[in-house]
PDB file of N, CA and C in Angstrom:
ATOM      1  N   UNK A   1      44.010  16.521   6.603  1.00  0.00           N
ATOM      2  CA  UNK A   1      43.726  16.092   5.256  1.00  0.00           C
ATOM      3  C   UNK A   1      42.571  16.910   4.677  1.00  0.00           C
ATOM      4  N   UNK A   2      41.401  16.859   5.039  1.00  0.00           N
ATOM      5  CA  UNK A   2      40.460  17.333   4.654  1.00  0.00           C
ATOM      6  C   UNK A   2      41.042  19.076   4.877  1.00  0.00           C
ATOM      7  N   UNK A   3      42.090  19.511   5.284  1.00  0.00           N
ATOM      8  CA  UNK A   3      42.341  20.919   4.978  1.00  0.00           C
ATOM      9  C   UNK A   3      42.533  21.521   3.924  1.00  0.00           C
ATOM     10  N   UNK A   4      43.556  19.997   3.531  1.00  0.00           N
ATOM     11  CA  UNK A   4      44.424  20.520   2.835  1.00  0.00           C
ATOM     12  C   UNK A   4      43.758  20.053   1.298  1.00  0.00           C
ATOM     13  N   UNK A   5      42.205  19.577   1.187  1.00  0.00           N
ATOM     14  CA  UNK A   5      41.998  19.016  -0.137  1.00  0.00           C
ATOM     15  C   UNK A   5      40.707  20.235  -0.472  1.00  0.00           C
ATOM     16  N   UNK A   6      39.914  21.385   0.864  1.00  0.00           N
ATOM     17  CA  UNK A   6      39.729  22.258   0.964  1.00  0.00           C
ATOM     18  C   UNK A   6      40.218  23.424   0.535  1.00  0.00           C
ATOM     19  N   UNK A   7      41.077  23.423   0.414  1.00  0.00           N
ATOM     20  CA  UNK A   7      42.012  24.580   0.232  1.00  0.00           C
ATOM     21  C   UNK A   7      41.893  24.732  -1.653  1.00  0.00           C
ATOM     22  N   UNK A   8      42.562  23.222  -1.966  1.00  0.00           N
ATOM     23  CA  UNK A   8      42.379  22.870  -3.599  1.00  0.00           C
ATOM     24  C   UNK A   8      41.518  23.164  -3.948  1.00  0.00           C
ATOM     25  N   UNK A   9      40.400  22.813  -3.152  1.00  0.00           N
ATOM     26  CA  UNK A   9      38.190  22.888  -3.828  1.00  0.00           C
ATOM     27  C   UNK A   9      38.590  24.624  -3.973  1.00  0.00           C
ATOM     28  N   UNK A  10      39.138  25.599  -3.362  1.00  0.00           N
ATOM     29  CA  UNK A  10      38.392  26.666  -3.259  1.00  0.00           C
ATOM     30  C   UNK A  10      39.665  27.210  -3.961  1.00  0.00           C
ATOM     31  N   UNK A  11      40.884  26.930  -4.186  1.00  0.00           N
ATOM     32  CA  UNK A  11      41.926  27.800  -5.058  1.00  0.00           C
ATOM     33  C   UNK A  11      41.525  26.830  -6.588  1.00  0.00           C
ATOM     34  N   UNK A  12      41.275  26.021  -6.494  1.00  0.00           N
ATOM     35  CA  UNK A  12      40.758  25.566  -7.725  1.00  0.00           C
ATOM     36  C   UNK A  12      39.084  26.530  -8.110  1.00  0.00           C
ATOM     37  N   UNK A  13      38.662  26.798  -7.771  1.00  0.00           N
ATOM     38  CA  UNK A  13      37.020  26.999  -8.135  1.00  0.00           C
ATOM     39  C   UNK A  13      37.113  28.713  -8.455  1.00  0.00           C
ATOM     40  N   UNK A  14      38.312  29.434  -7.855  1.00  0.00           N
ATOM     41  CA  UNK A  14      38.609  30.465  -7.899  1.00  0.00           C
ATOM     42  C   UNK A  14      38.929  30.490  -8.867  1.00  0.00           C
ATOM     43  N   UNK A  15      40.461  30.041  -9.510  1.00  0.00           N
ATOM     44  CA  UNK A  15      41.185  29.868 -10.774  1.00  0.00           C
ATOM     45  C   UNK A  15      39.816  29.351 -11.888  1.00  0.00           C
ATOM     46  N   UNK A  16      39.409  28.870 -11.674  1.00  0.00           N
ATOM     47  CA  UNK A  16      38.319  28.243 -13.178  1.00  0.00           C
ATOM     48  C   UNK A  16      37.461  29.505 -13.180  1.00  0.00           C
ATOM     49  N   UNK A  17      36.726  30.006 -12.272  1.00  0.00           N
ATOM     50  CA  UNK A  17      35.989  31.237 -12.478  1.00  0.00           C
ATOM     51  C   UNK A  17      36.733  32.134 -13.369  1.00  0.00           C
ATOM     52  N   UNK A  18      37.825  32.816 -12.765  1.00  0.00           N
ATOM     53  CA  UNK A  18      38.703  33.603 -13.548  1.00  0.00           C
ATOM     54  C   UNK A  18      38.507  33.198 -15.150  1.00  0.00           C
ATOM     55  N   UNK A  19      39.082  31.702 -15.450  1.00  0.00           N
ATOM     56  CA  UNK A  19      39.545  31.647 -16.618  1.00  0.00           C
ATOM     57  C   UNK A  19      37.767  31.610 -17.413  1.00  0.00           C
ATOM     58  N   UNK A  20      37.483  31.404 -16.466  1.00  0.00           N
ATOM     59  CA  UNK A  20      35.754  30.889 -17.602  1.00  0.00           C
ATOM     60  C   UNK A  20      35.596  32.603 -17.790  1.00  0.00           C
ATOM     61  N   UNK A  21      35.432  33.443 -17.130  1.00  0.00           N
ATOM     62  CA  UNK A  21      35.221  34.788 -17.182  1.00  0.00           C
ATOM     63  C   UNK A  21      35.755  34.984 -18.437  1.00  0.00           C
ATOM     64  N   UNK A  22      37.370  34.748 -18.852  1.00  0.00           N
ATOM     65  CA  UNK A  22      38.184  35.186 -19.457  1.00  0.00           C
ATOM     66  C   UNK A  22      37.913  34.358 -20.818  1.00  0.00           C
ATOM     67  N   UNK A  23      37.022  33.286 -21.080  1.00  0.00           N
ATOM     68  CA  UNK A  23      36.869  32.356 -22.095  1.00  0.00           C
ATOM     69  C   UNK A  23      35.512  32.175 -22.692  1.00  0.00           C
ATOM     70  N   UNK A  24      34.703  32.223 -21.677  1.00  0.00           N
ATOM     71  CA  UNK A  24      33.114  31.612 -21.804  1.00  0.00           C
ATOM     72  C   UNK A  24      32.397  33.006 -22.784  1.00  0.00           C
ATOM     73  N   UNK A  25      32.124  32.970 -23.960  1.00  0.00           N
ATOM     74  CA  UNK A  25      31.731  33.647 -24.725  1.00  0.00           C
ATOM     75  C   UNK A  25      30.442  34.525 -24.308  1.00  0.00           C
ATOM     76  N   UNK A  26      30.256  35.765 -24.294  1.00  0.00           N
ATOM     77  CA  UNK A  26      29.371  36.530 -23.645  1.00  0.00           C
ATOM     78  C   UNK A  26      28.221  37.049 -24.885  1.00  0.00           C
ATOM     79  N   UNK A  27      28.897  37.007 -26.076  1.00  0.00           N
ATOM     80  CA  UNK A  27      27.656  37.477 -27.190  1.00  0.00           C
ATOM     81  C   UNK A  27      28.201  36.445 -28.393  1.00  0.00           C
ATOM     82  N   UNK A  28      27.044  36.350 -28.945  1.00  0.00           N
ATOM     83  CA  UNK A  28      27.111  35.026 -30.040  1.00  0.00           C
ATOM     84  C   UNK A  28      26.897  36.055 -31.764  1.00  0.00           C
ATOM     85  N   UNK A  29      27.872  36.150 -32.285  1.00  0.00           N
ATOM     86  CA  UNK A  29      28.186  36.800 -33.548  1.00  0.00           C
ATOM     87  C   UNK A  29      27.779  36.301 -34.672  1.00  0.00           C
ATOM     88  N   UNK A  30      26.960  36.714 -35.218  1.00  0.00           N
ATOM     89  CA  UNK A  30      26.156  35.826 -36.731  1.00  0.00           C
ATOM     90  C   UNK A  30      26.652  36.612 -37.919  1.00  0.00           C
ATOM     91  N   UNK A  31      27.535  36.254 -38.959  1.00  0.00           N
ATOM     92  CA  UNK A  31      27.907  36.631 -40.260  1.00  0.00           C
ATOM     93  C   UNK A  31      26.360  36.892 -41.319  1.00  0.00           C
ATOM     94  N   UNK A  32      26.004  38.685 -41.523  1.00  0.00           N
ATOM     95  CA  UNK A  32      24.844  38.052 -42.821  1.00  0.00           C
ATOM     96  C   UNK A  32      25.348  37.896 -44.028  1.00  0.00           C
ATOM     97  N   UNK A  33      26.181  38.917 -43.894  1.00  0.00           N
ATOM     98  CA  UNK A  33      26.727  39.069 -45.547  1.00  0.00           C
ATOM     99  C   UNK A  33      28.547  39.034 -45.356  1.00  0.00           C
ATOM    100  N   UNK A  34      29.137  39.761 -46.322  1.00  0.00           N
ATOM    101  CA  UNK A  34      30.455  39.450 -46.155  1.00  0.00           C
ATOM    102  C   UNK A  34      31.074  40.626 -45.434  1.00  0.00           C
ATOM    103  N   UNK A  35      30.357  41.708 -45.451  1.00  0.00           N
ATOM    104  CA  UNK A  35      30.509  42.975 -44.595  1.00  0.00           C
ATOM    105  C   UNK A  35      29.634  43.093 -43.280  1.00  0.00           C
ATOM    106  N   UNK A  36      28.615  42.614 -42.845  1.00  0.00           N
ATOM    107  CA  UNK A  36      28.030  42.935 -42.202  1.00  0.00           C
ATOM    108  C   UNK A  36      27.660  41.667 -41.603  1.00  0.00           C
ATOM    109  N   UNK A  37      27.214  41.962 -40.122  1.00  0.00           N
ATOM    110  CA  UNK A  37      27.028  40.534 -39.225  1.00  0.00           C
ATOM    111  C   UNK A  37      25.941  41.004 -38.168  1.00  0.00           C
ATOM    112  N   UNK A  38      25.342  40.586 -37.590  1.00  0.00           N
ATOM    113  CA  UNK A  38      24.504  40.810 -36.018  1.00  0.00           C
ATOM    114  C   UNK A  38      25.505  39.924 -34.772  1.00  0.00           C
ATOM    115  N   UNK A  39      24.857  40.677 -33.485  1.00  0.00           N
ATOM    116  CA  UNK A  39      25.682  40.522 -32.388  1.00  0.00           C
ATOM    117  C   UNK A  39      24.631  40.619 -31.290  1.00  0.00           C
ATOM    118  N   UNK A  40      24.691  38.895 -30.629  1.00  0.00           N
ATOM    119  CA  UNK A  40      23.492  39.369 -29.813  1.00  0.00           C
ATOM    120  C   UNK A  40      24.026  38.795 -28.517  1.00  0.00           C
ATOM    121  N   UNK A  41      23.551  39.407 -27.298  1.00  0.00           N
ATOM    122  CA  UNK A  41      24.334  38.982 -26.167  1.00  0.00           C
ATOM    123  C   UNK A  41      23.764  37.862 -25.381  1.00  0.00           C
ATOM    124  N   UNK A  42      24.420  37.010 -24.658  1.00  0.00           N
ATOM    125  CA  UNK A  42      23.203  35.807 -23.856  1.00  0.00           C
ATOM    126  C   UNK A  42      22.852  37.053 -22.735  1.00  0.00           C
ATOM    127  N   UNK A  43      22.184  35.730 -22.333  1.00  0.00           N
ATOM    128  CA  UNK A  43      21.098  36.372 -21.385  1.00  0.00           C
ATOM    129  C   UNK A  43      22.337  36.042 -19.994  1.00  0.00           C
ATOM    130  N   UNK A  44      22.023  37.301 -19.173  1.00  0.00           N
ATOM    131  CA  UNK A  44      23.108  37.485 -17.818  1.00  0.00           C
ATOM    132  C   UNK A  44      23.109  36.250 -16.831  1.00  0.00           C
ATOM    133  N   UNK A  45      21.817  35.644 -16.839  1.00  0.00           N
ATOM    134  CA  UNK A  45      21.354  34.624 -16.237  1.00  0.00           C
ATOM    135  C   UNK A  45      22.187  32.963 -16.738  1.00  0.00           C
ATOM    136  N   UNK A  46      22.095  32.754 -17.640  1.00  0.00           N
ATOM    137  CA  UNK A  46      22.741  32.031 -18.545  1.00  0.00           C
ATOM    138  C   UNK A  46      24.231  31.881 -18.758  1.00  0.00           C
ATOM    139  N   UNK A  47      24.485  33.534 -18.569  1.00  0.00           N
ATOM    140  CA  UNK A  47      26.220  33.393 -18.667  1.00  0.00           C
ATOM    141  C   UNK A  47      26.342  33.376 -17.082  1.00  0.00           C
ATOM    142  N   UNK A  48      25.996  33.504 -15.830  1.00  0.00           N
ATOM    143  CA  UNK A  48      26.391  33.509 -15.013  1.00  0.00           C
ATOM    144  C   UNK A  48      26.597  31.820 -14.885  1.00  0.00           C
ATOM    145  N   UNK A  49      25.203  30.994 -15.011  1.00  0.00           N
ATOM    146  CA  UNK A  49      25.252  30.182 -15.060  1.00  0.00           C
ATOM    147  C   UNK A  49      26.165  29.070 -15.457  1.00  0.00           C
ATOM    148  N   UNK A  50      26.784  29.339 -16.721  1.00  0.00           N
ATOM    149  CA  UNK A  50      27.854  28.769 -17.635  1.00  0.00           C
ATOM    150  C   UNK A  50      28.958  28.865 -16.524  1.00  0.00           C
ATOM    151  N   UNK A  51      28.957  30.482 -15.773  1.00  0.00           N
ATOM    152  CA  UNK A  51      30.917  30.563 -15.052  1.00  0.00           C
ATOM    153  C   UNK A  51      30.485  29.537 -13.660  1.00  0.00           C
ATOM    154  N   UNK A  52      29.660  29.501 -13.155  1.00  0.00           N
ATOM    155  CA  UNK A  52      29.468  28.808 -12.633  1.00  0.00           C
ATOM    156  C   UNK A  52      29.684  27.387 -12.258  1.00  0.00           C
ATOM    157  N   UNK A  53      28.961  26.875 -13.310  1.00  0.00           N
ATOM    158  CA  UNK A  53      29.349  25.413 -14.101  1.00  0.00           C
ATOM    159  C   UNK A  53      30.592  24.906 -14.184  1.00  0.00           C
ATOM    160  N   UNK A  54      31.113  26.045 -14.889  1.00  0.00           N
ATOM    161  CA  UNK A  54      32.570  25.421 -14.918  1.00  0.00           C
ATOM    162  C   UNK A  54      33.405  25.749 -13.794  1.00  0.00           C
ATOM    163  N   UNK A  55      33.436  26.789 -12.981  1.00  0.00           N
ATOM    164  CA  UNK A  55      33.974  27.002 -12.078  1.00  0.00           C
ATOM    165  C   UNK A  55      33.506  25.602 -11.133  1.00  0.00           C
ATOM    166  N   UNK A  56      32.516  24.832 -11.234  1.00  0.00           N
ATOM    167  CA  UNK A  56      32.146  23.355 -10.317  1.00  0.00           C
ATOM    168  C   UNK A  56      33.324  22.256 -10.701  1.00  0.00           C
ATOM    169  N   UNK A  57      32.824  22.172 -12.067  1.00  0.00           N
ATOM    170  CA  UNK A  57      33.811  21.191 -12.550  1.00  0.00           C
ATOM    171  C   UNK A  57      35.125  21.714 -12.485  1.00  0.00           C
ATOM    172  N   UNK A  58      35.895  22.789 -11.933  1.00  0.00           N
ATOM    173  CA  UNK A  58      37.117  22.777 -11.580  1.00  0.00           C
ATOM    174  C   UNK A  58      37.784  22.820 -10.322  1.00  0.00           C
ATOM    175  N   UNK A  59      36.457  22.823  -9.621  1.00  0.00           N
ATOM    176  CA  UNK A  59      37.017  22.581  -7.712  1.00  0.00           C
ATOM    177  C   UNK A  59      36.853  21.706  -7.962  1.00  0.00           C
ATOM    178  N   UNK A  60      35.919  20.687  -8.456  1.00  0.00           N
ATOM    179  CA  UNK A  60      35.608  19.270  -8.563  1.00  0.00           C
ATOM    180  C   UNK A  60      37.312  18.546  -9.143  1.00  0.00           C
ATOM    181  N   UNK A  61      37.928  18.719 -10.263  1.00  0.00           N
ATOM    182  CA  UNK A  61      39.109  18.382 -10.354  1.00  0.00           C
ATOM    183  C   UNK A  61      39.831  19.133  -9.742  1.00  0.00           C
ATOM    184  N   UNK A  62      40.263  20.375  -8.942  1.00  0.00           N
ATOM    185  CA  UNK A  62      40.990  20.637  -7.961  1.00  0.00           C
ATOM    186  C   UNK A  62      40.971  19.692  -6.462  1.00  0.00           C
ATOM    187  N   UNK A  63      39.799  19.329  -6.012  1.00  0.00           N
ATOM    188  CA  UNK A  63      39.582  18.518  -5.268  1.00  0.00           C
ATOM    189  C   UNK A  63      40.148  17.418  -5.437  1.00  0.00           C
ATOM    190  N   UNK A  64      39.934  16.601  -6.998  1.00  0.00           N
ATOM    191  CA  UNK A  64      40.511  15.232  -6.852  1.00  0.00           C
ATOM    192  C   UNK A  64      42.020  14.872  -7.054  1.00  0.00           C
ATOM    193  N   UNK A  65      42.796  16.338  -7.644  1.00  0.00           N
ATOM    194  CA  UNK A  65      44.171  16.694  -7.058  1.00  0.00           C
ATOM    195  C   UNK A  65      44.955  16.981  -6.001  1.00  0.00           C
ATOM    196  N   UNK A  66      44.106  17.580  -5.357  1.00  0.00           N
ATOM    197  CA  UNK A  66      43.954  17.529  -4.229  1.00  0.00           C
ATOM    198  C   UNK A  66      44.465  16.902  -3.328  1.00  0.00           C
ATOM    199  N   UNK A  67      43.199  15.590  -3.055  1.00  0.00           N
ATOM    200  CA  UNK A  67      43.286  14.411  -2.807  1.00  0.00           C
ATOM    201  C   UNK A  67      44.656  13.448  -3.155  1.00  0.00           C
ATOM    202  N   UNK A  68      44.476  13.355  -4.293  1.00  0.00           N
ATOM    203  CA  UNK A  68      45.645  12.775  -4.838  1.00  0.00           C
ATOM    204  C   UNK A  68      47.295  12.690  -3.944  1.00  0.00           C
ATOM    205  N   UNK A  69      47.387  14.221  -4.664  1.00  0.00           N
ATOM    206  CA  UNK A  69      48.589  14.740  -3.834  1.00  0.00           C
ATOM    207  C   UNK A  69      49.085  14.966  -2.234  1.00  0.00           C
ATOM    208  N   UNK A  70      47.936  14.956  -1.336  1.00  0.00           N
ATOM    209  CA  UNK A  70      47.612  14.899  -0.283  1.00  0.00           C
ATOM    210  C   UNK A  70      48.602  13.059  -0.061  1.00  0.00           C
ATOM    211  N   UNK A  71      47.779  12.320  -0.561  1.00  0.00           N
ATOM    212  CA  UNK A  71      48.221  10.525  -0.587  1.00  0.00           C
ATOM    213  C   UNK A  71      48.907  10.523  -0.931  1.00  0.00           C
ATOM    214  N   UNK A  72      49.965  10.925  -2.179  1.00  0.00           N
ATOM    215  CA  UNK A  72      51.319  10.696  -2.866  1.00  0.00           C
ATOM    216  C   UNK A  72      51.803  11.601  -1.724  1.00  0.00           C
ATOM    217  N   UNK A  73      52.014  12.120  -0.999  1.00  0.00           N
ATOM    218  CA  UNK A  73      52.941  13.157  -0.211  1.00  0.00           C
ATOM    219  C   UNK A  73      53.122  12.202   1.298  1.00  0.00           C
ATOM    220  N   UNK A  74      51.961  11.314   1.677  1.00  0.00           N
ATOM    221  CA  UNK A  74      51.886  10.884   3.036  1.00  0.00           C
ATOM    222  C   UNK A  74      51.569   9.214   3.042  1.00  0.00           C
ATOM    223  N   UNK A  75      52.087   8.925   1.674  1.00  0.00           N
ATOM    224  CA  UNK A  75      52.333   7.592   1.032  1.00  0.00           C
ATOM    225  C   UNK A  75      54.305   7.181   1.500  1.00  0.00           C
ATOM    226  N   UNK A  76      54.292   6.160   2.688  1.00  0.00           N
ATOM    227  CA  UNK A  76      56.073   5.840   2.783  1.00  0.00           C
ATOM    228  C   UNK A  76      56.008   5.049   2.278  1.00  0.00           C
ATOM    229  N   UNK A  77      55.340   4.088   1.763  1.00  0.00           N
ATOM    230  CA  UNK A  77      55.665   2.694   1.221  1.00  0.00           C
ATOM    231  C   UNK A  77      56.389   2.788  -0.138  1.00  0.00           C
ATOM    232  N   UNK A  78      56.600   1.668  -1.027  1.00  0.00           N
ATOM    233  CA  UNK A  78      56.703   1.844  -2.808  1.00  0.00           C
ATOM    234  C   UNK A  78      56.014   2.463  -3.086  1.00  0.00           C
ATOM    235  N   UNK A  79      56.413   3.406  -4.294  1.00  0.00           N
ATOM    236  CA  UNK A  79      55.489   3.768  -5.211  1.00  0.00           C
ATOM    237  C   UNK A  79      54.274   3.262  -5.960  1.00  0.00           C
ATOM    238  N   UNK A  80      52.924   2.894  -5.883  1.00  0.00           N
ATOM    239  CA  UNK A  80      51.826   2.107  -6.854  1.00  0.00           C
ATOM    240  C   UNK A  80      51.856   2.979  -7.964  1.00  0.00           C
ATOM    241  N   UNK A  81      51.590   1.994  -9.143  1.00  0.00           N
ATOM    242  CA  UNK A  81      50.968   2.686 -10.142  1.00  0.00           C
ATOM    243  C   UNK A  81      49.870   3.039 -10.081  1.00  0.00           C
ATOM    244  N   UNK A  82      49.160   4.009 -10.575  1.00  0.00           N
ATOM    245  CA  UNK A  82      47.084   4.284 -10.505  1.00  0.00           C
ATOM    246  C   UNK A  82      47.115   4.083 -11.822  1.00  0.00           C
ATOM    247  N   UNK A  83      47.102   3.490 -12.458  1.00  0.00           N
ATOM    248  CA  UNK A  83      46.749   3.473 -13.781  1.00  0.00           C
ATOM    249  C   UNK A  83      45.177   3.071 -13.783  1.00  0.00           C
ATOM    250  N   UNK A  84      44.759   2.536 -13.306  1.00  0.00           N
ATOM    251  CA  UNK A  84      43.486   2.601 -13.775  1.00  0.00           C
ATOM    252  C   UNK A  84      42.429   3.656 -12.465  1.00  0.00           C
ATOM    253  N   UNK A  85      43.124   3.661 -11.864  1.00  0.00           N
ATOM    254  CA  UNK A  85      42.483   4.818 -10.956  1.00  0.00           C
ATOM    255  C   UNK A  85      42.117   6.116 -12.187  1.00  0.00           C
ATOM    256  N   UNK A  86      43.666   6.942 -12.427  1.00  0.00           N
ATOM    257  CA  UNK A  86      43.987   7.577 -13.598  1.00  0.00           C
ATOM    258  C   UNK A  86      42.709   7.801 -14.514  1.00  0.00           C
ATOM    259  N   UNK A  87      42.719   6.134 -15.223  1.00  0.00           N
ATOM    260  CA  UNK A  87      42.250   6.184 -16.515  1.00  0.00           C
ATOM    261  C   UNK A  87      40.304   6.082 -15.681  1.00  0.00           C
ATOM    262  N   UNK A  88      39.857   5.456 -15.035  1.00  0.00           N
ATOM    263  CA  UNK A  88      38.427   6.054 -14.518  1.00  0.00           C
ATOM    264  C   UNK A  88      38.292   7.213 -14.195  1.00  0.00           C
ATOM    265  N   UNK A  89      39.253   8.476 -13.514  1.00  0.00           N
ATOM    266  CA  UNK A  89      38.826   9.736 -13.560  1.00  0.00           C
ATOM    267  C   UNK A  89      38.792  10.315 -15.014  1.00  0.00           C
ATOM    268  N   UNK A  90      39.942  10.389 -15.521  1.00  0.00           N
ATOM    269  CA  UNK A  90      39.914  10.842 -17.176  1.00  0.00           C
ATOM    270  C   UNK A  90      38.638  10.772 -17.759  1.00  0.00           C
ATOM    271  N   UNK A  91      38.759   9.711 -17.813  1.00  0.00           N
ATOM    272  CA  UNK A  91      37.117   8.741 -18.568  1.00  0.00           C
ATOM    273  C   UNK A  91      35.818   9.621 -17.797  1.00  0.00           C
ATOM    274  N   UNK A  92      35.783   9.373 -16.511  1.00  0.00           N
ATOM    275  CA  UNK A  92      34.761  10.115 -15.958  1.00  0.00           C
ATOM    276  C   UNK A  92      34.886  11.884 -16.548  1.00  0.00           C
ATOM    277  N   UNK A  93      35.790  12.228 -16.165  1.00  0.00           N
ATOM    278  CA  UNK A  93      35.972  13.697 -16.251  1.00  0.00           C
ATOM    279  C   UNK A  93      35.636  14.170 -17.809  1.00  0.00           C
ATOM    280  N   UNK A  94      35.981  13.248 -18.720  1.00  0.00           N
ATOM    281  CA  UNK A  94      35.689  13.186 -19.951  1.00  0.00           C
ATOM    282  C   UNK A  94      34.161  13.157 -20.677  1.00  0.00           C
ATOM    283  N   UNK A  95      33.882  12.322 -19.654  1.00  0.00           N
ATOM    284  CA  UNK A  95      32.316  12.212 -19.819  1.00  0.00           C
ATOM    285  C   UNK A  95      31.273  13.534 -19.442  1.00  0.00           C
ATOM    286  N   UNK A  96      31.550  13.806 -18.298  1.00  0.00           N
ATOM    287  CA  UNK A  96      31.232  14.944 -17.770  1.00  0.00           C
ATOM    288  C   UNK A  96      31.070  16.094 -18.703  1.00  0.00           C
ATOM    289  N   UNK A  97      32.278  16.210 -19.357  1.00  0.00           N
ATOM    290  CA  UNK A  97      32.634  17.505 -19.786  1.00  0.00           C
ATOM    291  C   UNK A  97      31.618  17.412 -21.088  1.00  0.00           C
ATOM    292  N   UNK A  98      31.761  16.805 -22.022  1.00  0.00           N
ATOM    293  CA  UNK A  98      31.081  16.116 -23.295  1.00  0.00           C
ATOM    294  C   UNK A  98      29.434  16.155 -22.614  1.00  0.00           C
ATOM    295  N   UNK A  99      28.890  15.642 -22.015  1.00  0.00           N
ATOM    296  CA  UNK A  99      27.426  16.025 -21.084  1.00  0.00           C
ATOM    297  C   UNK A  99      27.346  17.219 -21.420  1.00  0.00           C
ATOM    298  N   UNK A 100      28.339  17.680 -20.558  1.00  0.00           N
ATOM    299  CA  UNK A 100      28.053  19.591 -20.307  1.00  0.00           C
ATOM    300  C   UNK A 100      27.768  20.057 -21.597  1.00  0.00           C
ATOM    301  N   UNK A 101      28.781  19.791 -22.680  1.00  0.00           N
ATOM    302  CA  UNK A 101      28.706  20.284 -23.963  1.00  0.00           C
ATOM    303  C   UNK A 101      27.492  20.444 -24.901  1.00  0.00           C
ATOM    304  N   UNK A 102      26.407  18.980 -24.513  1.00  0.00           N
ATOM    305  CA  UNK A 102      25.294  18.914 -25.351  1.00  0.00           C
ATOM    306  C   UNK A 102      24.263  19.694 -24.790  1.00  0.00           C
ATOM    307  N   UNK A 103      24.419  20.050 -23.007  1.00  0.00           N
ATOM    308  CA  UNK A 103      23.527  20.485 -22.493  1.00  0.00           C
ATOM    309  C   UNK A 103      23.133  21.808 -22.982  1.00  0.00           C
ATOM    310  N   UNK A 104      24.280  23.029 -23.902  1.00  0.00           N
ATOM    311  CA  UNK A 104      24.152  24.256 -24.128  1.00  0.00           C
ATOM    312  C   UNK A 104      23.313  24.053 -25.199  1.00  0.00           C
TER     313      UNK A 104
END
């Protein structure tokens, strides 16, 4: 079990790096006039920081898929609903993310 929710933490944390690389804005563009603008870059420290971040929070939900799927796969009984399992990660994960947001 714990291999196989390992595996998720680190193909998940991989995949979010990538995409944050590919998303997380590297210079912040200011309009002065209608022709002309300034362009200034963050600081390397800061953007590393950011891929970072998010690369956490996506082993962090790779992990709890992980998990998940790990139990739905080695679950014989009926099917349960998680509905509120579900709706406390959402909610949590939701929260999280919205945090992160005010922190920049």
């Amino acid at each position: 079990m714990e291999k196989t929710i390992l595996k998720w933490i680190m193909y998940s944390f991989f995949l979010s790096l990538a995409l944050s690389v590919l998303f997380v804005d590297y210079k912040i563009i200011t309009p002065i006039d209608v022709e002309s603008y300034t362009t200034e870059y963050v600081p390397l420290s800061d953007y590393i920081i950011s891929l970072i971040r998010y690369s956490i929070l996506g082993a962090f939900a790779g992990g709890i898929a992980g998990w998940r799927l790990y139990k739905f796969k080695n679950t014989r009984t009926q099917p349960n609903t998680y509905y509120v399992e579900m709706f406390v990660g959402a909610f949590c994960l939701a929260m999280i993310i919205g945090v992160l947001s005010f922190i920049n």
